[in-house]
N, C-alpha and C. Protein backbone atom coordinates (compact mmCIF):
# COMPACT_ATOMS: atom_id res chain seq x y z
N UNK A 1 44.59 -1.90 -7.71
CA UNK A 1 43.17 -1.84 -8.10
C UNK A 1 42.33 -1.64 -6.84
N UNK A 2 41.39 -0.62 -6.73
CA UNK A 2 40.16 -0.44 -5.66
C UNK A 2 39.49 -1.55 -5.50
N UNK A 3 39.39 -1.77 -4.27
CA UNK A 3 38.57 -3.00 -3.62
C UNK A 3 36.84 -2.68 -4.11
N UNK A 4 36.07 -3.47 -4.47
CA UNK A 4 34.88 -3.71 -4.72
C UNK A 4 34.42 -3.05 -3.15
N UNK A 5 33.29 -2.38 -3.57
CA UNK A 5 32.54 -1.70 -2.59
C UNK A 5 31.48 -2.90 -1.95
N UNK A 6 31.36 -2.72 -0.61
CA UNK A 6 30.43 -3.88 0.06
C UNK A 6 28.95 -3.88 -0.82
N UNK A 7 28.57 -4.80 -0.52
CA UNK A 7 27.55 -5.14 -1.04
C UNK A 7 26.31 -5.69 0.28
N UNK A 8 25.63 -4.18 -0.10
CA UNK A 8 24.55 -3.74 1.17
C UNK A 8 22.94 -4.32 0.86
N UNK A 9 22.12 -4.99 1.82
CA UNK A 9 20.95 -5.27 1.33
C UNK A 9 20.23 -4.93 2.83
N UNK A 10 19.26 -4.26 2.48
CA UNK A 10 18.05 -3.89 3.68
C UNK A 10 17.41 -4.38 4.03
N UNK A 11 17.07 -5.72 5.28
CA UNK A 11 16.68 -6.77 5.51
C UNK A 11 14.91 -6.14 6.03
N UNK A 12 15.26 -5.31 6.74
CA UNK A 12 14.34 -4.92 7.42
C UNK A 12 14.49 -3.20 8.06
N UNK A 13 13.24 -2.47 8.99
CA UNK A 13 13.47 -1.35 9.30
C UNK A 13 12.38 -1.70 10.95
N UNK A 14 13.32 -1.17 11.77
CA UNK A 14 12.99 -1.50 13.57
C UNK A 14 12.88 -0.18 13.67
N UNK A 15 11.74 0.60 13.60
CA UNK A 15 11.60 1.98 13.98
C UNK A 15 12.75 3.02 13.33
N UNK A 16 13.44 3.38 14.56
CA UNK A 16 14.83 4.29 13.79
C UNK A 16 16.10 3.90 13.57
N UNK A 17 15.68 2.23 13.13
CA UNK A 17 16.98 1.47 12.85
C UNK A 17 16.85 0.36 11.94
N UNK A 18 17.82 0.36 11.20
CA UNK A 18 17.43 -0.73 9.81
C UNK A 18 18.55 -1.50 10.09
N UNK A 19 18.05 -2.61 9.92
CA UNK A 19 19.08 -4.25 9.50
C UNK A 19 19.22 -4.33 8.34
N UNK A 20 20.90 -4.17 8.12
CA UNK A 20 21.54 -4.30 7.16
C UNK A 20 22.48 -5.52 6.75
N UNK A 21 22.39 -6.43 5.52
CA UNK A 21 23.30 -7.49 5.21
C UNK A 21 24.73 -6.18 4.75
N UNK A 22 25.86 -6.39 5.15
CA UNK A 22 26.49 -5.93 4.40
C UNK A 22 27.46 -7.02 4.36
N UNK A 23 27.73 -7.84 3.02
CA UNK A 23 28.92 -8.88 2.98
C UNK A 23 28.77 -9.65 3.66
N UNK A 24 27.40 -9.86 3.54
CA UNK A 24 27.37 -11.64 4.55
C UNK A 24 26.66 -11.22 6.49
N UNK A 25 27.23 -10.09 6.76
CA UNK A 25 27.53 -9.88 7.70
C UNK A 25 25.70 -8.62 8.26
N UNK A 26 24.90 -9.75 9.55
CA UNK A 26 23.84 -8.41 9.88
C UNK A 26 24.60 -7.39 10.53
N UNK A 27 23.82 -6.14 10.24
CA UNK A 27 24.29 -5.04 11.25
C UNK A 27 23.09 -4.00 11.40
N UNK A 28 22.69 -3.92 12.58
CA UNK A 28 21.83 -2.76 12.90
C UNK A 28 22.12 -1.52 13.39
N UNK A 29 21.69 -0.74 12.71
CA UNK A 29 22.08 0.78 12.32
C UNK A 29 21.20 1.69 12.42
N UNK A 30 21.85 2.93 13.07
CA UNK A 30 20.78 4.03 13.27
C UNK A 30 21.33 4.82 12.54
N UNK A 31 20.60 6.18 11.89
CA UNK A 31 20.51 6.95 11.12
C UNK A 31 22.08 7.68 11.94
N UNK A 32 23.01 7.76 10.71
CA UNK A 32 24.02 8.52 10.99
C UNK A 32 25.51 7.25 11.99
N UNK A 33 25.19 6.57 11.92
CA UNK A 33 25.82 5.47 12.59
C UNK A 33 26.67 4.78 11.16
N UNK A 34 27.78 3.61 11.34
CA UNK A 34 28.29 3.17 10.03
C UNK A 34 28.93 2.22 10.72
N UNK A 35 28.67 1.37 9.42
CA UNK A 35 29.11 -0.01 10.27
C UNK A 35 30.68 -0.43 10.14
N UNK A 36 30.89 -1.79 10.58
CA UNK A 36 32.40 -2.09 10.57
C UNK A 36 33.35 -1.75 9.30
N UNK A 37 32.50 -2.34 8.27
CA UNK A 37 32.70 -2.59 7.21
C UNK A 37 32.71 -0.37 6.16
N UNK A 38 32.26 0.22 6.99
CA UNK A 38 32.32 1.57 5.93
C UNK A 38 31.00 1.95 5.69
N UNK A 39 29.70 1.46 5.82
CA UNK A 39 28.83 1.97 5.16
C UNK A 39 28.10 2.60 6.11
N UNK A 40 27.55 3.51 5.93
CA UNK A 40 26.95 4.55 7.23
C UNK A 40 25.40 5.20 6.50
N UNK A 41 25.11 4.78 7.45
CA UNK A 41 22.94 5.07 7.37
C UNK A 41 22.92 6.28 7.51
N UNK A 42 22.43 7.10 5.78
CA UNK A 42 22.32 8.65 6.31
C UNK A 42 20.93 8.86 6.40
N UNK A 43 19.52 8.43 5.82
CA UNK A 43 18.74 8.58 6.07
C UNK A 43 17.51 6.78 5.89
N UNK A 44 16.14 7.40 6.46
CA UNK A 44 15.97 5.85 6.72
C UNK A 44 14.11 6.61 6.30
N UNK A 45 13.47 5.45 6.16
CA UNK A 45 12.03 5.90 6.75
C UNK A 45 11.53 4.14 6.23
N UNK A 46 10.15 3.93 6.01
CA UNK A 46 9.34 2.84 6.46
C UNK A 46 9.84 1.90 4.99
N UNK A 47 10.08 2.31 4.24
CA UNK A 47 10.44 1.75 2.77
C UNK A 47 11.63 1.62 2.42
N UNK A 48 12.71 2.35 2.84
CA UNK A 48 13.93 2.40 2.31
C UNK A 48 14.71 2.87 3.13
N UNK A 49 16.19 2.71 2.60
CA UNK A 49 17.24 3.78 3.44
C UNK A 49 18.12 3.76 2.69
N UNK A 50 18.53 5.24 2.79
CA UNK A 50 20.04 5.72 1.94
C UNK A 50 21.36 5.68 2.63
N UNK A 51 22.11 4.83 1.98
CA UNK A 51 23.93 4.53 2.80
C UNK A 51 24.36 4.68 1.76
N UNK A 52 25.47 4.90 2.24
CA UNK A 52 26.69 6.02 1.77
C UNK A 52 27.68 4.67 1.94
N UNK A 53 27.91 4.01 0.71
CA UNK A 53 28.97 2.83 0.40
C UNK A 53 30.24 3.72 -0.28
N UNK A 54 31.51 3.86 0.42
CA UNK A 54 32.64 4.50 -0.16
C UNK A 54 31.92 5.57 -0.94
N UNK A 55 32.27 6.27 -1.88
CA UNK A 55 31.98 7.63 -2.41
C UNK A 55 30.79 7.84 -2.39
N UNK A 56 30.05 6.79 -2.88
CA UNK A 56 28.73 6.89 -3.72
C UNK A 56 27.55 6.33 -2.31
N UNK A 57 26.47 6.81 -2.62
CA UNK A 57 25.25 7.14 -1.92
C UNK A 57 24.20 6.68 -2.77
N UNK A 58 23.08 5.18 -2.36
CA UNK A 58 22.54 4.32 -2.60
C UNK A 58 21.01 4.99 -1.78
N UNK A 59 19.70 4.80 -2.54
CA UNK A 59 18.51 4.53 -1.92
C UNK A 59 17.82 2.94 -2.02
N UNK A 60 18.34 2.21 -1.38
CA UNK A 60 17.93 1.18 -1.21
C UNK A 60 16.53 0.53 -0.52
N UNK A 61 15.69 0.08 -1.44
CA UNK A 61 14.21 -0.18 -1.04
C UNK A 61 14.51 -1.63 0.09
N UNK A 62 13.16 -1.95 0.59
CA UNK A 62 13.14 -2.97 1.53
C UNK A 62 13.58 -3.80 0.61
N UNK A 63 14.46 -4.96 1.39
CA UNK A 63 14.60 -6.04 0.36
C UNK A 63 15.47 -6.14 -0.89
N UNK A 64 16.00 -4.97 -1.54
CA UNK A 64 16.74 -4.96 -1.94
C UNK A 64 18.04 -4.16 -1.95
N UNK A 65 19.25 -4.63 -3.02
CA UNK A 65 20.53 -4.14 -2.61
C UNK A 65 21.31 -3.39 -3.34
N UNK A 66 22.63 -3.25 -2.56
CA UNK A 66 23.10 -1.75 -3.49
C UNK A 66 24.70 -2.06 -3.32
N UNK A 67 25.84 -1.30 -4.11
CA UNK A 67 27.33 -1.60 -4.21
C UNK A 67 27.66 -3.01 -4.72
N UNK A 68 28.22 -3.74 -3.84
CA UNK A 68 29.32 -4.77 -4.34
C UNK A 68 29.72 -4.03 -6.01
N UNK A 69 29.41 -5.13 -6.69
CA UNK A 69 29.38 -4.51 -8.16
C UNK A 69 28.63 -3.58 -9.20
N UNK A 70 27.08 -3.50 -8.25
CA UNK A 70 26.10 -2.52 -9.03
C UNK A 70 26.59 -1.19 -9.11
N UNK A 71 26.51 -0.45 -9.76
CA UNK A 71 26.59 1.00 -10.48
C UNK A 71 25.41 1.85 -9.56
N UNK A 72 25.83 2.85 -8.72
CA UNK A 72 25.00 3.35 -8.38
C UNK A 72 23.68 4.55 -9.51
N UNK A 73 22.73 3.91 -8.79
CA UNK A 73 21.72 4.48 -9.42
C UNK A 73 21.76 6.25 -9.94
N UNK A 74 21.00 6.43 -11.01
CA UNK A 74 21.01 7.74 -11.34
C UNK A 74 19.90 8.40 -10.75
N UNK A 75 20.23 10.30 -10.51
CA UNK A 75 19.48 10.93 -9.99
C UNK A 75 18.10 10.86 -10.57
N UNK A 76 16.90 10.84 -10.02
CA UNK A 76 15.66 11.09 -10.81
C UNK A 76 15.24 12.16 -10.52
N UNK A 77 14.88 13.03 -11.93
CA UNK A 77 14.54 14.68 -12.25
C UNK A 77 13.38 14.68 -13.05
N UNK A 78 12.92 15.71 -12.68
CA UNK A 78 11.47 16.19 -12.70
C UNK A 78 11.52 17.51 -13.05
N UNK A 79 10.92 18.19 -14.35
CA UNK A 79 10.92 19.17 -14.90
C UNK A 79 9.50 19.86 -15.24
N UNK A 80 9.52 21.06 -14.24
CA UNK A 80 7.83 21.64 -14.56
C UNK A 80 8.01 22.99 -15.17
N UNK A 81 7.12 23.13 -15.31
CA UNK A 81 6.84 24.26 -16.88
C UNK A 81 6.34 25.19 -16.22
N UNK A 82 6.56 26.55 -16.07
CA UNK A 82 5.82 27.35 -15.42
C UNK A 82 4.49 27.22 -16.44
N UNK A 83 3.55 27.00 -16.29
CA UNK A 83 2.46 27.48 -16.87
C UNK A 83 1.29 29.01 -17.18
N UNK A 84 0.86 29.45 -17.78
CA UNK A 84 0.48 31.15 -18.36
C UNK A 84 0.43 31.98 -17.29
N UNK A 85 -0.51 31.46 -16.13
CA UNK A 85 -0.78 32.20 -14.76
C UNK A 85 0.66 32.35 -13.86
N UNK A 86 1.61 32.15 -14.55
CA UNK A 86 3.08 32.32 -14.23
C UNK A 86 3.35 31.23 -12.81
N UNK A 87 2.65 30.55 -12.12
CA UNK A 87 2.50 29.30 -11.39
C UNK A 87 3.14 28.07 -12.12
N UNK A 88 3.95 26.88 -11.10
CA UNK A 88 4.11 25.71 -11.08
C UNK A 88 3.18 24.98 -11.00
N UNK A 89 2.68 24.17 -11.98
CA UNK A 89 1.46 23.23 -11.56
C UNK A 89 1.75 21.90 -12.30
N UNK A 90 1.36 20.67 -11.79
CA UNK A 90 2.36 19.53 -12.07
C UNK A 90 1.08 18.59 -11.68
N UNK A 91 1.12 17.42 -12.98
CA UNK A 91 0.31 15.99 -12.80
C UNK A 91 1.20 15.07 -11.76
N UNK A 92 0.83 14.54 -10.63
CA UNK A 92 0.94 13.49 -10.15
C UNK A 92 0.40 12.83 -8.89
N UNK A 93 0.78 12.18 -8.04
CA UNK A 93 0.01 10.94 -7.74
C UNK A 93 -0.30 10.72 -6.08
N UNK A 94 -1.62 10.58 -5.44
CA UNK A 94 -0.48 10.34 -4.07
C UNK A 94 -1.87 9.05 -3.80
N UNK A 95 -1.03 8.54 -2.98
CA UNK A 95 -1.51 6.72 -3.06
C UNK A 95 -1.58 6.24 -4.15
N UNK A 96 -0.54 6.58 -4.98
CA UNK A 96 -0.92 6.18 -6.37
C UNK A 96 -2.22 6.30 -7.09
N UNK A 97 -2.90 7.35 -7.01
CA UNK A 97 -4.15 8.23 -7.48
C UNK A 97 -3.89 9.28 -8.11
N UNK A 98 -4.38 9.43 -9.32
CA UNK A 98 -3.88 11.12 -10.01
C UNK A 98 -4.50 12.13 -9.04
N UNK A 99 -3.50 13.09 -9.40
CA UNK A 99 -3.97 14.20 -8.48
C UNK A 99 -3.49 15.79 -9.41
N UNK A 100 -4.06 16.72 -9.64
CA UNK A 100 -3.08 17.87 -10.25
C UNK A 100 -2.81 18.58 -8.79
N UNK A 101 -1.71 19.22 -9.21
CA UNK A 101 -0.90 20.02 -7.89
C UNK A 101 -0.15 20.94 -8.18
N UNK A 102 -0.57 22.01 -7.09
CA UNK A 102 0.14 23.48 -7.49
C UNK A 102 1.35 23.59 -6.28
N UNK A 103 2.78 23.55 -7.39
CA UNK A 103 3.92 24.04 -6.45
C UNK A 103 3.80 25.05 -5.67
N UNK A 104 4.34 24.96 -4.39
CA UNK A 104 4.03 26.12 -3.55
C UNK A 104 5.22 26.00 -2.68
N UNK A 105 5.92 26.23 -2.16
CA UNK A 105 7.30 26.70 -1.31
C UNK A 105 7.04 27.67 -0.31
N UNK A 106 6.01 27.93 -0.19
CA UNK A 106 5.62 28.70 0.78
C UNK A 106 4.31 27.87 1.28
N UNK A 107 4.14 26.77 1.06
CA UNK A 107 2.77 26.09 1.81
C UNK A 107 3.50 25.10 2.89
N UNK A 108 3.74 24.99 4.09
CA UNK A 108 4.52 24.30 5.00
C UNK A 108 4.37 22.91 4.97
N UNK A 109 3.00 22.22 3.70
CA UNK A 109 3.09 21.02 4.16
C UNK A 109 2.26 20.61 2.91
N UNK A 110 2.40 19.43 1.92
CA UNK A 110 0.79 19.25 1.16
C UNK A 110 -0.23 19.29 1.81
N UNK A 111 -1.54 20.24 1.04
CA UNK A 111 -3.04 20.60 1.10
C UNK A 111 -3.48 20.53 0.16
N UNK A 112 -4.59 20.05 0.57
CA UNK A 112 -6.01 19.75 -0.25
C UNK A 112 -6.98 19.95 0.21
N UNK A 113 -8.19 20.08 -0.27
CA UNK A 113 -9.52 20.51 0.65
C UNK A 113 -9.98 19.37 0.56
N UNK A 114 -10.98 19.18 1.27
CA UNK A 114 -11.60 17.62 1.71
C UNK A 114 -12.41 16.99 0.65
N UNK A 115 -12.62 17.86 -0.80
CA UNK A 115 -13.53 16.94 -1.68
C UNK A 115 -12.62 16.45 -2.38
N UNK A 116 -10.89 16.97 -2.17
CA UNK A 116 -10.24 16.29 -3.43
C UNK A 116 -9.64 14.99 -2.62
N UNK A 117 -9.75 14.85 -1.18
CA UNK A 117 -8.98 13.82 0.31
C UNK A 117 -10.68 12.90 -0.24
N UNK A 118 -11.37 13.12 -0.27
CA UNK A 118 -12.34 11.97 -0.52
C UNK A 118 -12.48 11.46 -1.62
N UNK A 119 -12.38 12.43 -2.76
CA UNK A 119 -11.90 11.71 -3.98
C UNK A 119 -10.70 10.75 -4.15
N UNK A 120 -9.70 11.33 -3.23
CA UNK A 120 -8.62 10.03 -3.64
C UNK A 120 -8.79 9.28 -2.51
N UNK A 121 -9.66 8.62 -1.68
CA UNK A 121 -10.03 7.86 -1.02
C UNK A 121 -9.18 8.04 0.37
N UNK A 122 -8.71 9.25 0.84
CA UNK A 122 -8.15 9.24 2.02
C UNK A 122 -8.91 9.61 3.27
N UNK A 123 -8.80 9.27 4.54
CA UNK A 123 -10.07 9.33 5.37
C UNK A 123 -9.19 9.99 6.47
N UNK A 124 -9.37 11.16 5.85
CA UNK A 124 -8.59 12.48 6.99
C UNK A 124 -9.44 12.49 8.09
N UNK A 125 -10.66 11.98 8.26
CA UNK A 125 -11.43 12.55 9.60
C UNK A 125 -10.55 11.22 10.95
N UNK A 126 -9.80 10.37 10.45
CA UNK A 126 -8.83 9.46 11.30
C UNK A 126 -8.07 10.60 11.66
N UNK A 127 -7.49 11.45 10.87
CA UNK A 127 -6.51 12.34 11.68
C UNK A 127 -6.70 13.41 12.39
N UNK A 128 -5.48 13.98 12.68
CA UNK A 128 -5.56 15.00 14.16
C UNK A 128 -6.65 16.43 13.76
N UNK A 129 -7.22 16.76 14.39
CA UNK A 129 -8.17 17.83 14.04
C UNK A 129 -7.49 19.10 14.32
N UNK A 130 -7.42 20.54 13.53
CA UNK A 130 -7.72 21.51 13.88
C UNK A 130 -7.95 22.32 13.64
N UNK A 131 -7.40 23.66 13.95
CA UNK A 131 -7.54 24.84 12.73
C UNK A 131 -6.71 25.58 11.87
N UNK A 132 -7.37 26.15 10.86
CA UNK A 132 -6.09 26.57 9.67
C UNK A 132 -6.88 28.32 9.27
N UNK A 133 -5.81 28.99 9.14
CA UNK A 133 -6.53 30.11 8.36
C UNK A 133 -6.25 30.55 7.10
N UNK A 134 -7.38 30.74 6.32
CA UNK A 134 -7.41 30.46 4.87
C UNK A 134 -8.23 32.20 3.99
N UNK A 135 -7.89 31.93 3.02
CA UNK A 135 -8.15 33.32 2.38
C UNK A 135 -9.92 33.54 2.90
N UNK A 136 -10.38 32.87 3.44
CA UNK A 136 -11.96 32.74 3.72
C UNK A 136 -12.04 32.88 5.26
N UNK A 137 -10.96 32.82 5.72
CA UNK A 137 -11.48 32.86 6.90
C UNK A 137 -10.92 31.54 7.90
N UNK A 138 -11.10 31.52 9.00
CA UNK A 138 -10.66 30.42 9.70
C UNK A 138 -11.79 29.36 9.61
N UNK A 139 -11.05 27.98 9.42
CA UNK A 139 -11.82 26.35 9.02
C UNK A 139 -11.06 25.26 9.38
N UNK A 140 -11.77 24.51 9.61
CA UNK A 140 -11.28 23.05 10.16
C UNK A 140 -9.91 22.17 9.31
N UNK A 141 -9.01 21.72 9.85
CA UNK A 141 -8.55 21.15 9.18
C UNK A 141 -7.96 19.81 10.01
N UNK A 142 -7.58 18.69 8.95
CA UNK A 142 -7.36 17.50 9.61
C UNK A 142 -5.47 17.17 8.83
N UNK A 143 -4.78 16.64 10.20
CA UNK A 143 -3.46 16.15 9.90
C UNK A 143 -3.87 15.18 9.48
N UNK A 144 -2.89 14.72 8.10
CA UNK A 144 -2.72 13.38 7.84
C UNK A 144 -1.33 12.79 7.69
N UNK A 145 -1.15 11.48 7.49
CA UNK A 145 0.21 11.28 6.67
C UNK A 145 0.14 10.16 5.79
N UNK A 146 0.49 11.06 4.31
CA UNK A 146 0.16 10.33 3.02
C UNK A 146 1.28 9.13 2.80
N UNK A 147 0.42 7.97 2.25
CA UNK A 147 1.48 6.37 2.46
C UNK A 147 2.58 6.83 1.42
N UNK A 148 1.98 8.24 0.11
CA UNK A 148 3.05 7.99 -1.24
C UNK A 148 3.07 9.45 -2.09
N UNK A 149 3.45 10.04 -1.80
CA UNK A 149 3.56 11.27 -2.67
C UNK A 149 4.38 11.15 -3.87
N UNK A 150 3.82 11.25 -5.56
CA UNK A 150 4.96 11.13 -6.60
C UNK A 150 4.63 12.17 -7.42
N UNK A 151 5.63 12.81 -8.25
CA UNK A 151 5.87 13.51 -9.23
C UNK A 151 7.07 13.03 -10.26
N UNK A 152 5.73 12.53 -10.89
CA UNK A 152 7.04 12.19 -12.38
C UNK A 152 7.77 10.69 -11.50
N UNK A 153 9.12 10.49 -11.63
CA UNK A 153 9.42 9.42 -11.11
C UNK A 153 10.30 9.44 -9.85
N UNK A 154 9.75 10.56 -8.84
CA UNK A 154 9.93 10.59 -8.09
C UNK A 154 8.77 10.60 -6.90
N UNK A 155 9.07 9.32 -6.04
CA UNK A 155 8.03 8.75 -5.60
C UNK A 155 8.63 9.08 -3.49
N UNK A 156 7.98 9.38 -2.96
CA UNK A 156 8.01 9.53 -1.46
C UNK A 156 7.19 8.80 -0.66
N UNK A 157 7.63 7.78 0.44
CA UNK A 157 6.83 7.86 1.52
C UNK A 157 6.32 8.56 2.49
N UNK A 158 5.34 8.04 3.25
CA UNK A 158 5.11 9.17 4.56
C UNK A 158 5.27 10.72 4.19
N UNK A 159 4.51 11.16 3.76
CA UNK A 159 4.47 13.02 3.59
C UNK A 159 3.54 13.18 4.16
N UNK A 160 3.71 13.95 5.30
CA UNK A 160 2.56 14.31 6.11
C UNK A 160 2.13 15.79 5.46
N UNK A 161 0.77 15.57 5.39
CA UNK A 161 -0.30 16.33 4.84
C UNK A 161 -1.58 17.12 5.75
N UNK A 162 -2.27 18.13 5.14
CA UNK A 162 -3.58 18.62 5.76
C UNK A 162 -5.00 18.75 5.07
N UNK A 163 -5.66 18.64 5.58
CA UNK A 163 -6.98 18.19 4.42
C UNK A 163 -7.72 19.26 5.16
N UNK A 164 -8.45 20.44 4.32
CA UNK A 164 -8.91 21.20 5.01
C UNK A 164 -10.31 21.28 4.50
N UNK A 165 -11.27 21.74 5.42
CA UNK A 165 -12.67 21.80 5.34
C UNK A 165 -13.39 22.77 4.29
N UNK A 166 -13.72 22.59 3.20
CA UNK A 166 -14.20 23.31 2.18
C UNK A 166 -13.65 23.70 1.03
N UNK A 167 -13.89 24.30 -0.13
CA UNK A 167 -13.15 24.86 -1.28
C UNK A 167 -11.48 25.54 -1.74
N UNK A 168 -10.85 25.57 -0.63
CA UNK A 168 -9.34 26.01 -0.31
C UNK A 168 -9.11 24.89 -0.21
N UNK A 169 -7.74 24.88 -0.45
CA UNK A 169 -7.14 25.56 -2.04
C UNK A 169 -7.75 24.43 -3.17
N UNK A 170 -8.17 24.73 -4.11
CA UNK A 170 -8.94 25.10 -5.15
C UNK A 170 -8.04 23.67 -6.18
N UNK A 171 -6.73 23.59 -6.01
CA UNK A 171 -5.86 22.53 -5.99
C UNK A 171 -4.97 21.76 -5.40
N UNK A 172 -4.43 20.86 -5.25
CA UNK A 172 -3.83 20.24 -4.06
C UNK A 172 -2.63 21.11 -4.03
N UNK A 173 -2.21 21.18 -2.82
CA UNK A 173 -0.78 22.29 -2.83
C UNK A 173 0.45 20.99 -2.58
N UNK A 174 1.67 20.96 -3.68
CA UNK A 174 3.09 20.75 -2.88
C UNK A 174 3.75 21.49 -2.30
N UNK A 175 3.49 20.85 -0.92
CA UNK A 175 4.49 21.68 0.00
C UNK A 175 5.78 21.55 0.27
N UNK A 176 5.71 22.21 1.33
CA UNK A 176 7.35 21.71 1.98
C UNK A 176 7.95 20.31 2.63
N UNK A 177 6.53 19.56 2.81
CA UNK A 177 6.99 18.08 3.39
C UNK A 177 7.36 17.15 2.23
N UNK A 178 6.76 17.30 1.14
CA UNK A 178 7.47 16.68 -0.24
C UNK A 178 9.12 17.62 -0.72
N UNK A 179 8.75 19.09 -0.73
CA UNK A 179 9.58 19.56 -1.38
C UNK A 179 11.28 19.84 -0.41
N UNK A 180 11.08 19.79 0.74
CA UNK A 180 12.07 19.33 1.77
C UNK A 180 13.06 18.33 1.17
N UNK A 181 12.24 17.41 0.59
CA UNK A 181 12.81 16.20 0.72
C UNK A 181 13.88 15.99 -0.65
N UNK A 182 13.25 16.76 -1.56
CA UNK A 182 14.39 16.87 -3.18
C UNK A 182 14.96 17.97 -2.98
N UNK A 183 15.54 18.12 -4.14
CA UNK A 183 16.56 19.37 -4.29
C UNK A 183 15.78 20.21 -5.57
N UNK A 184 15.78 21.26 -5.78
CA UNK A 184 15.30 22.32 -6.27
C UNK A 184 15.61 22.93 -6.77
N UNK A 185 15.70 23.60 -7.75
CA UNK A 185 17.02 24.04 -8.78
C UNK A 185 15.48 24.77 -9.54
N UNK A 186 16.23 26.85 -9.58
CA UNK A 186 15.37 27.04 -11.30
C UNK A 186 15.94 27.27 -12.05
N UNK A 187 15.72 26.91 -13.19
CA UNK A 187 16.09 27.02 -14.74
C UNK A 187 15.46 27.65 -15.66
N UNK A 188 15.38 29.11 -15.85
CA UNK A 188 14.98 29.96 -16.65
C UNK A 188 13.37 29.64 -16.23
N UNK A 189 12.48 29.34 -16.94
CA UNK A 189 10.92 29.06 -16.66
C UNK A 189 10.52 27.65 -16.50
N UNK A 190 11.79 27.00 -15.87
CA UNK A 190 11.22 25.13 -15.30
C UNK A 190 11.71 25.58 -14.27
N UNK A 191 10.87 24.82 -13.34
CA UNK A 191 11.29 23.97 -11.90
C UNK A 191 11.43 23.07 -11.97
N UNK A 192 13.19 22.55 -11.48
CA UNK A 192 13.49 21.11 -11.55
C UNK A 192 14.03 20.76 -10.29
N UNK A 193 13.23 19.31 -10.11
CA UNK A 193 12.91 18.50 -8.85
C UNK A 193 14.00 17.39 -8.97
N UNK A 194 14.80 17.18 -7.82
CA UNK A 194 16.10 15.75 -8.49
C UNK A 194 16.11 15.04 -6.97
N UNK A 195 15.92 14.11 -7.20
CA UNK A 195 16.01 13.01 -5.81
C UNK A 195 17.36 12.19 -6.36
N UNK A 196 17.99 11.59 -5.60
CA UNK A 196 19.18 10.73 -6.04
C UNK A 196 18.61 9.10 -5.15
N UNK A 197 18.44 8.34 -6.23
CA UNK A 197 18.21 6.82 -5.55
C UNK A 197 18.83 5.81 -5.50
């Protein structure tokens, strides 16, 4: 009979290294590193980190745990509809604020123009200033990095974003700093979004 897989809990996160209980036992770990015991840190950020316990691959939030006996979690998928204007456009959330948003794979990063960054209470003028060029012409724009990007039930930390000065774009854009981060798959006239947690 297969030995029970360790049983991993995320104590904490030290910059580019998370403290891990695995079996009783701390271990601090950097991304791509694996500890005594088998389990190896493939990715990390301020909320969570994903290890790779024997076959199966865990997103484990702060504080809580993953293997010994739990069943690893199922992928979470997200299914968008092309809508008439033959565009991806999708309800969801960032700081946990509704937001509508137009898929884009060609936008290098989420954008929004600055009345929809003040509507959801984000204060882009804290971030880095500069310039962007836009179907109007060249305009100001400010780096940010958003605490929570979600679609459907797939939820992200840290997505760094740009908030740009005036009426462009017209809706918030998902970019590539959210869309990097899932996997992407089309299916006849859906776009489907799958994170594994």
């Amino acid at each position: 009979m297969a030995a029970a897989a360790p049983l991993v809990e995320l104590q904490a996160v030290l910059g580019d290294r998370a403290v891990l209980q695995v079996d009783g036992e701390r271990r601090l770990l950097r991304v791509g590193e694996s500890s005594p015991e088998g389990v190896r840190l493939l990715a990390l950020d301020a909320a969570a980190a994903r290890v790779q316990v024997q076959a199966d691959v865990y997103e484990v939030p702060l504080g809580g745990r993953a293997g010994g006996m739990l069943q690893p979690a199922e992928a979470a998928t997200v299914r968008i509809a092309r809508d008439p204007s033959g565009m991806f456009s999708t309800r969801g959330t960032i700081n946990g604020r509704p937001v509508d948003f137009l898929v884009d794979t060609g936008a290098s990063t989420v954008a929004m123009n600055d009345a929809t960054a003040r509507a959801l209470g984000i204060d882009y003028r804290a971030g880095e200033k500069g310039l962007v060029e836009t179907a109007s012409g060249i305009t100001e724009a400010y780096a940010v990095t958003l605490r929570e990007v979600g679609v459907g039930s797939i939820r992200l930390p840290n997505v760094r974003a740009v908030v740009i000065r005036g009426p462009q774009p017209s809706r918030a854009l998902l970019g590539m700093t959210f869309l990097s981060r899932v996997q992407i798959e089309h299916a006849q006239d859906m776009l489907v979004l799958k994170r594994t947690y």
